[in-house]
N, C-alpha and C. Protein backbone atom coordinates (compact mmCIF):
# COMPACT_ATOMS: atom_id res chain seq x y z
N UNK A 1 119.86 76.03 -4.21
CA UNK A 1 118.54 76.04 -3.61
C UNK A 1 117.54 76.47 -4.69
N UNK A 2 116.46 75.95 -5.22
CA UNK A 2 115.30 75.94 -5.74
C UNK A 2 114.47 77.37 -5.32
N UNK A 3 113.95 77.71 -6.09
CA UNK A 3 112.59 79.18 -5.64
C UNK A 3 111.67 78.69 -4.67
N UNK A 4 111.62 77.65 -4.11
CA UNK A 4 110.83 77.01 -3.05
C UNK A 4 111.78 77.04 -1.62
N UNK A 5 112.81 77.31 -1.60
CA UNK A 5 114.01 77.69 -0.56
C UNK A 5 113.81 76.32 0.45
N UNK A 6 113.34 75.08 -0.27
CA UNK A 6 113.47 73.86 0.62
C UNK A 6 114.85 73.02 -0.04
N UNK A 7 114.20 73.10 -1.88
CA UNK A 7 114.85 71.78 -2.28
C UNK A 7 117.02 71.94 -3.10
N UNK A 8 117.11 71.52 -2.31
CA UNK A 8 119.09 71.67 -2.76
C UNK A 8 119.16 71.03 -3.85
N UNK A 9 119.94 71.72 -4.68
CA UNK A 9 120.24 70.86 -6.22
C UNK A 9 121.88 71.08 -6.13
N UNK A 10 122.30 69.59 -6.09
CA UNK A 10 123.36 69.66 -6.19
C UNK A 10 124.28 69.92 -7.54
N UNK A 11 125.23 70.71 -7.56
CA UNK A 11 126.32 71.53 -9.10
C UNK A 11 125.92 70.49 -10.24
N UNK A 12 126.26 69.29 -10.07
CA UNK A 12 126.15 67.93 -11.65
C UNK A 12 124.84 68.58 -12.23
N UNK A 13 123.74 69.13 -11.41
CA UNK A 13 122.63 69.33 -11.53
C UNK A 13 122.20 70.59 -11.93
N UNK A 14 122.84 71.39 -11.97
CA UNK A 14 122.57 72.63 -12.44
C UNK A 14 122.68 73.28 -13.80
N UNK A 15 122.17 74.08 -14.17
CA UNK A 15 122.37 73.83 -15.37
C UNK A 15 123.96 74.83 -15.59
N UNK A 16 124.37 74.79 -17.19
CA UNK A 16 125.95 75.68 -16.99
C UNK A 16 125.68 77.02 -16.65
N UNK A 17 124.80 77.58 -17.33
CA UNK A 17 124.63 79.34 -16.89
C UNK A 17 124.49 79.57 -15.00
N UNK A 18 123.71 78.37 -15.06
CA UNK A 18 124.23 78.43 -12.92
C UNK A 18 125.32 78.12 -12.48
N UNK A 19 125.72 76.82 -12.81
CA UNK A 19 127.22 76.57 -12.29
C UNK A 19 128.26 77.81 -12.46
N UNK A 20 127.92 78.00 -13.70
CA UNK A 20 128.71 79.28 -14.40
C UNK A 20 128.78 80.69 -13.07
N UNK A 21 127.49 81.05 -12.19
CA UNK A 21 127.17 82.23 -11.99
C UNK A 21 127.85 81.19 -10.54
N UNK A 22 127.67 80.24 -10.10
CA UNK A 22 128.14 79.93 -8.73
C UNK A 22 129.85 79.97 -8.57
N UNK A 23 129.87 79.45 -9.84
CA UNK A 23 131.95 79.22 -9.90
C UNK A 23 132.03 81.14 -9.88
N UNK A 24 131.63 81.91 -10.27
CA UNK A 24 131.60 83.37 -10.35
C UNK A 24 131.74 83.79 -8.85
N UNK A 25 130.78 83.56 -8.28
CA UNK A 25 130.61 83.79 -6.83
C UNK A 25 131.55 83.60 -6.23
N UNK A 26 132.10 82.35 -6.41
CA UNK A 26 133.14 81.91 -5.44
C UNK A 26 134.67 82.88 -5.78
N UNK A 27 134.74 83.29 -7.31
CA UNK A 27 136.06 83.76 -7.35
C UNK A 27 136.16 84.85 -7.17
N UNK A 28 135.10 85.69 -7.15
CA UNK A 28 134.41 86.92 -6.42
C UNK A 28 134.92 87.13 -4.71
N UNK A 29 134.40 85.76 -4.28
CA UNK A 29 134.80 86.01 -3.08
C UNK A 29 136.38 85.69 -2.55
N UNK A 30 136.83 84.60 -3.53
CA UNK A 30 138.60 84.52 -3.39
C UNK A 30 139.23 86.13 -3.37
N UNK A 31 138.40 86.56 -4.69
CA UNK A 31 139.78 88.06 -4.84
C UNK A 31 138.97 88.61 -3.98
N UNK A 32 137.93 89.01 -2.94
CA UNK A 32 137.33 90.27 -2.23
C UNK A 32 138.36 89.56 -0.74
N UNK A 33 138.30 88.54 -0.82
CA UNK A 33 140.00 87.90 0.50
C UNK A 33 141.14 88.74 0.30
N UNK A 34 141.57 88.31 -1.16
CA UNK A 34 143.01 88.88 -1.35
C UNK A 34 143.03 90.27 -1.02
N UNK A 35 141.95 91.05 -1.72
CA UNK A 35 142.54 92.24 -1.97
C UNK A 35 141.85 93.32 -0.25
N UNK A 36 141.35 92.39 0.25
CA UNK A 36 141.54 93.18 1.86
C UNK A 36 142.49 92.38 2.78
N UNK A 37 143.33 91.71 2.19
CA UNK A 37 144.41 91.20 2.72
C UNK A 37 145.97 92.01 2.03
N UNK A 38 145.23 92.62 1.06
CA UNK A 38 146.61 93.63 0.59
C UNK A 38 147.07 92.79 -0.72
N UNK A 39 146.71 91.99 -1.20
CA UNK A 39 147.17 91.55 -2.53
C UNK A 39 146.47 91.68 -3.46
N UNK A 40 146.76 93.20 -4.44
CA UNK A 40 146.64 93.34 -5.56
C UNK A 40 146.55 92.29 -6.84
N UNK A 41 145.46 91.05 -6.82
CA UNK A 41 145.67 90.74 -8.11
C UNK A 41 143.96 91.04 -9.57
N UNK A 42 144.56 91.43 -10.27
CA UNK A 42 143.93 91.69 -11.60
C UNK A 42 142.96 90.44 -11.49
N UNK A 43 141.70 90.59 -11.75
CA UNK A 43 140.71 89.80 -12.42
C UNK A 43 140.63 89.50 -13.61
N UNK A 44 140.76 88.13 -14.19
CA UNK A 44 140.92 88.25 -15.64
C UNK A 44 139.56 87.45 -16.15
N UNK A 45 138.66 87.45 -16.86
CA UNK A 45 137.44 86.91 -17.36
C UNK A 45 137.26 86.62 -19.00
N UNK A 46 137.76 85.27 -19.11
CA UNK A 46 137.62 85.16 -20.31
C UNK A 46 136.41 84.58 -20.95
N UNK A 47 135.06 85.20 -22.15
CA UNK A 47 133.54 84.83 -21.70
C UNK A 47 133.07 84.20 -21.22
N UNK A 48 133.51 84.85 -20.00
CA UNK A 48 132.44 84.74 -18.55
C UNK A 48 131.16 84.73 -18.34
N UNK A 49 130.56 85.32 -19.22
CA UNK A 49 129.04 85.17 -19.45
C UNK A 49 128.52 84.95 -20.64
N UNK A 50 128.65 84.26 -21.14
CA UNK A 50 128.97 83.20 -22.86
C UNK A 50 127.47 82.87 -22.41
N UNK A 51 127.04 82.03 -21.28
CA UNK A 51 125.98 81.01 -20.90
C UNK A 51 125.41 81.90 -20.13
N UNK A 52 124.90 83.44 -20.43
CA UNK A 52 124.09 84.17 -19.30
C UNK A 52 123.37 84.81 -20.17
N UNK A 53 122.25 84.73 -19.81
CA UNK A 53 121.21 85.65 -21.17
C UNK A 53 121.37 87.29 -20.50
N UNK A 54 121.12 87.98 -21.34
CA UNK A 54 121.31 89.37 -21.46
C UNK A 54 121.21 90.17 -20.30
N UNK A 55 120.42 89.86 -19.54
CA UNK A 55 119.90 90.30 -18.14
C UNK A 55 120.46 90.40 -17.35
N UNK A 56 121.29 88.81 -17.03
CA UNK A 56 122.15 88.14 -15.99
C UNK A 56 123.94 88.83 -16.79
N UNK A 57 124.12 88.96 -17.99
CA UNK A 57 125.41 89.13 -18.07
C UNK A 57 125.14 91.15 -17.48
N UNK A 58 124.29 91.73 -17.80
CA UNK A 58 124.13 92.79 -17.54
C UNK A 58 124.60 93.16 -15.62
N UNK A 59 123.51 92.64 -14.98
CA UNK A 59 124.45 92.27 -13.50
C UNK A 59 125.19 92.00 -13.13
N UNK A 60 125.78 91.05 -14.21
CA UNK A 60 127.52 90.39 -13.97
C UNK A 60 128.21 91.41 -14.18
N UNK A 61 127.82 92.62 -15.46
CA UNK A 61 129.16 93.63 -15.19
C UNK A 61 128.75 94.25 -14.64
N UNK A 62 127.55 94.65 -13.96
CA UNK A 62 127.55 95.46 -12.46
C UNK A 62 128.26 95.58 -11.64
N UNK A 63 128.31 93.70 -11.22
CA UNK A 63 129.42 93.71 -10.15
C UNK A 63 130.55 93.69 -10.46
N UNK A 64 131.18 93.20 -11.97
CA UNK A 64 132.76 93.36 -12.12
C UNK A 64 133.07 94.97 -12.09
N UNK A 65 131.96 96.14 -12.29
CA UNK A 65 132.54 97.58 -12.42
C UNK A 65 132.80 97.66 -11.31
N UNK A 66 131.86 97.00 -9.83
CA UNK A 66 132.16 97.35 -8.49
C UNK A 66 133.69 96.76 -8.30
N UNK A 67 134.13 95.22 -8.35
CA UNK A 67 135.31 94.98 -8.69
C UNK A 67 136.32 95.88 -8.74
N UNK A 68 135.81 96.65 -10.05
CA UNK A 68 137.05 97.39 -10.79
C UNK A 68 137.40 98.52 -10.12
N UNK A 69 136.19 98.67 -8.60
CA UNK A 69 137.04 100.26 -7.78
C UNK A 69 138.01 99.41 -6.88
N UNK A 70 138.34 98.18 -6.72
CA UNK A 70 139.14 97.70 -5.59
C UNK A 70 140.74 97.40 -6.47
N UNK A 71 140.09 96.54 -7.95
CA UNK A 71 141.44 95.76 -8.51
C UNK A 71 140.78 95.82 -10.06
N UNK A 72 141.73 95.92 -10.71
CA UNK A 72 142.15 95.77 -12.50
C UNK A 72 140.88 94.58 -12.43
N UNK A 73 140.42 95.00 -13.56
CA UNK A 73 139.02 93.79 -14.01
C UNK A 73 139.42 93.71 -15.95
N UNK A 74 139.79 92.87 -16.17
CA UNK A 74 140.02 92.28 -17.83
C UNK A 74 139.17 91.47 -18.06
N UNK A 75 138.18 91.64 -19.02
CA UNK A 75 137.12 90.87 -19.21
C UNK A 75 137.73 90.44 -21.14
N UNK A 76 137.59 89.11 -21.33
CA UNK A 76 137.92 89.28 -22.46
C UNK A 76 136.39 88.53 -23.14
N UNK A 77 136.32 88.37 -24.59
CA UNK A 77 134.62 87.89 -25.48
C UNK A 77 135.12 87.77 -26.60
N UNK A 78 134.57 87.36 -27.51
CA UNK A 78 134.29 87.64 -29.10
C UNK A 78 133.33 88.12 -29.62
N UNK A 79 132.40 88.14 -28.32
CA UNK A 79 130.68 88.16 -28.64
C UNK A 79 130.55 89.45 -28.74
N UNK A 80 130.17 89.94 -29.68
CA UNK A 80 129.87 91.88 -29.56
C UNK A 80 128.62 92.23 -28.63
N UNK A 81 127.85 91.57 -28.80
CA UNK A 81 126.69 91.77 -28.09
C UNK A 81 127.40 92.24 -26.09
N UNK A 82 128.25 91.39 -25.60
CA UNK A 82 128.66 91.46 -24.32
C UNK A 82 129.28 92.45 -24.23
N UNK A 83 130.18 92.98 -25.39
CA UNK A 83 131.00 94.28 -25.47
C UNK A 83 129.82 95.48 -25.13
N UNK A 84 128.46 94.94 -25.86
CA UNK A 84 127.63 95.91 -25.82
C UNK A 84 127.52 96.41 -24.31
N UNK A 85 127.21 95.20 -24.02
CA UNK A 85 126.54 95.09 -22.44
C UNK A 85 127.10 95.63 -21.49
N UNK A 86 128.60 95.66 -21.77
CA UNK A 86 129.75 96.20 -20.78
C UNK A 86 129.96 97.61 -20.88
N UNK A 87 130.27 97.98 -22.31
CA UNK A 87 129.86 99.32 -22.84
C UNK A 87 128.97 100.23 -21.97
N UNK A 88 127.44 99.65 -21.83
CA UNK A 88 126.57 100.21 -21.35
C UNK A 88 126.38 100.47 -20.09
N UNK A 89 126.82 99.56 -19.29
CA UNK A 89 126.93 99.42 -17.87
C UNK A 89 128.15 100.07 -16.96
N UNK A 90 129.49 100.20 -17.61
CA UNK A 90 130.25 101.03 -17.37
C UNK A 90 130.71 102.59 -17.71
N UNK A 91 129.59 102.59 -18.93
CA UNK A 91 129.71 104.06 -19.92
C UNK A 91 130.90 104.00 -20.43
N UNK A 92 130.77 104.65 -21.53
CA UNK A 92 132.17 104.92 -22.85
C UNK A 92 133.47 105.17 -22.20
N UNK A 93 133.47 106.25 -21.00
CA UNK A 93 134.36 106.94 -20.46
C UNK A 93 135.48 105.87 -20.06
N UNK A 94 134.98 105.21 -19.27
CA UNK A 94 135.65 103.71 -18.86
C UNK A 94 135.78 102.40 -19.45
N UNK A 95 135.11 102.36 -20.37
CA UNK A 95 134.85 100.92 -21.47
C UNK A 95 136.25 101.26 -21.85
N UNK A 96 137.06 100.52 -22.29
CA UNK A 96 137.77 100.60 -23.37
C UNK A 96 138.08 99.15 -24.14
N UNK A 97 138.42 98.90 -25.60
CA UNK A 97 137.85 97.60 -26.61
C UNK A 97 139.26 97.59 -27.03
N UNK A 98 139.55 96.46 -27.42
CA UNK A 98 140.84 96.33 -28.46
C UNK A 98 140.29 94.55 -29.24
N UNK A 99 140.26 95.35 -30.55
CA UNK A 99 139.42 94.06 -31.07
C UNK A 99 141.24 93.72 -32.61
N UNK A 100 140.76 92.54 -32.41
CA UNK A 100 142.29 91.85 -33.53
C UNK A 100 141.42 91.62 -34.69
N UNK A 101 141.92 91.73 -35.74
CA UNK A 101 141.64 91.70 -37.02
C UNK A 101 142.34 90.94 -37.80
């Protein structure tokens, strides 16, 4: 739906950082099924927000920290900048990095 809350744009049509944040939504709502159905499974995110400018990946780990009080959240990147972002939004205490060399 458009900022005018009339006009529908269908997915072919969207651009990737939306499709991106809608396919998000949906797997959001698959594991918030499972895991009040009793199945423990781990979220795994491999850059997941590659196509989200700074703002939007910032909210995205909002909600993966909320995530992370129900089930295991693995976010994986290359991008340091997102490490940043995650860093910041979850604090040091809970961040933890394992970078390959």
């Amino acid at each position: 739906m458009r900022d005018d809350m009339r006009t529908m744009v269908e997915v072919d049509a969207m651009s990737e950082g939306t499709a991106d944040q809608l396919f998000l939504a949906l797997r959001l709502a698959a594991l918030e099924q499972s895991v009040a159905a009793g199945v423990g499974l781990p979220f795994l995110a491999d850059d997941l927000f590659v196509n989200f400018d700074d703002r939007r990946a910032e909210a995205g780990f909002r909600v993966l920290a909320e995530v992370a009080r129900t089930t295991q959240v693995l976010f994986f990147t290359h991008h340091p900048h997102l490490a940043q972002i995650a860093k910041s939004v979850v604090g040091a205490e809970l961040h933890s990095e394992c970078a390959l060399s």
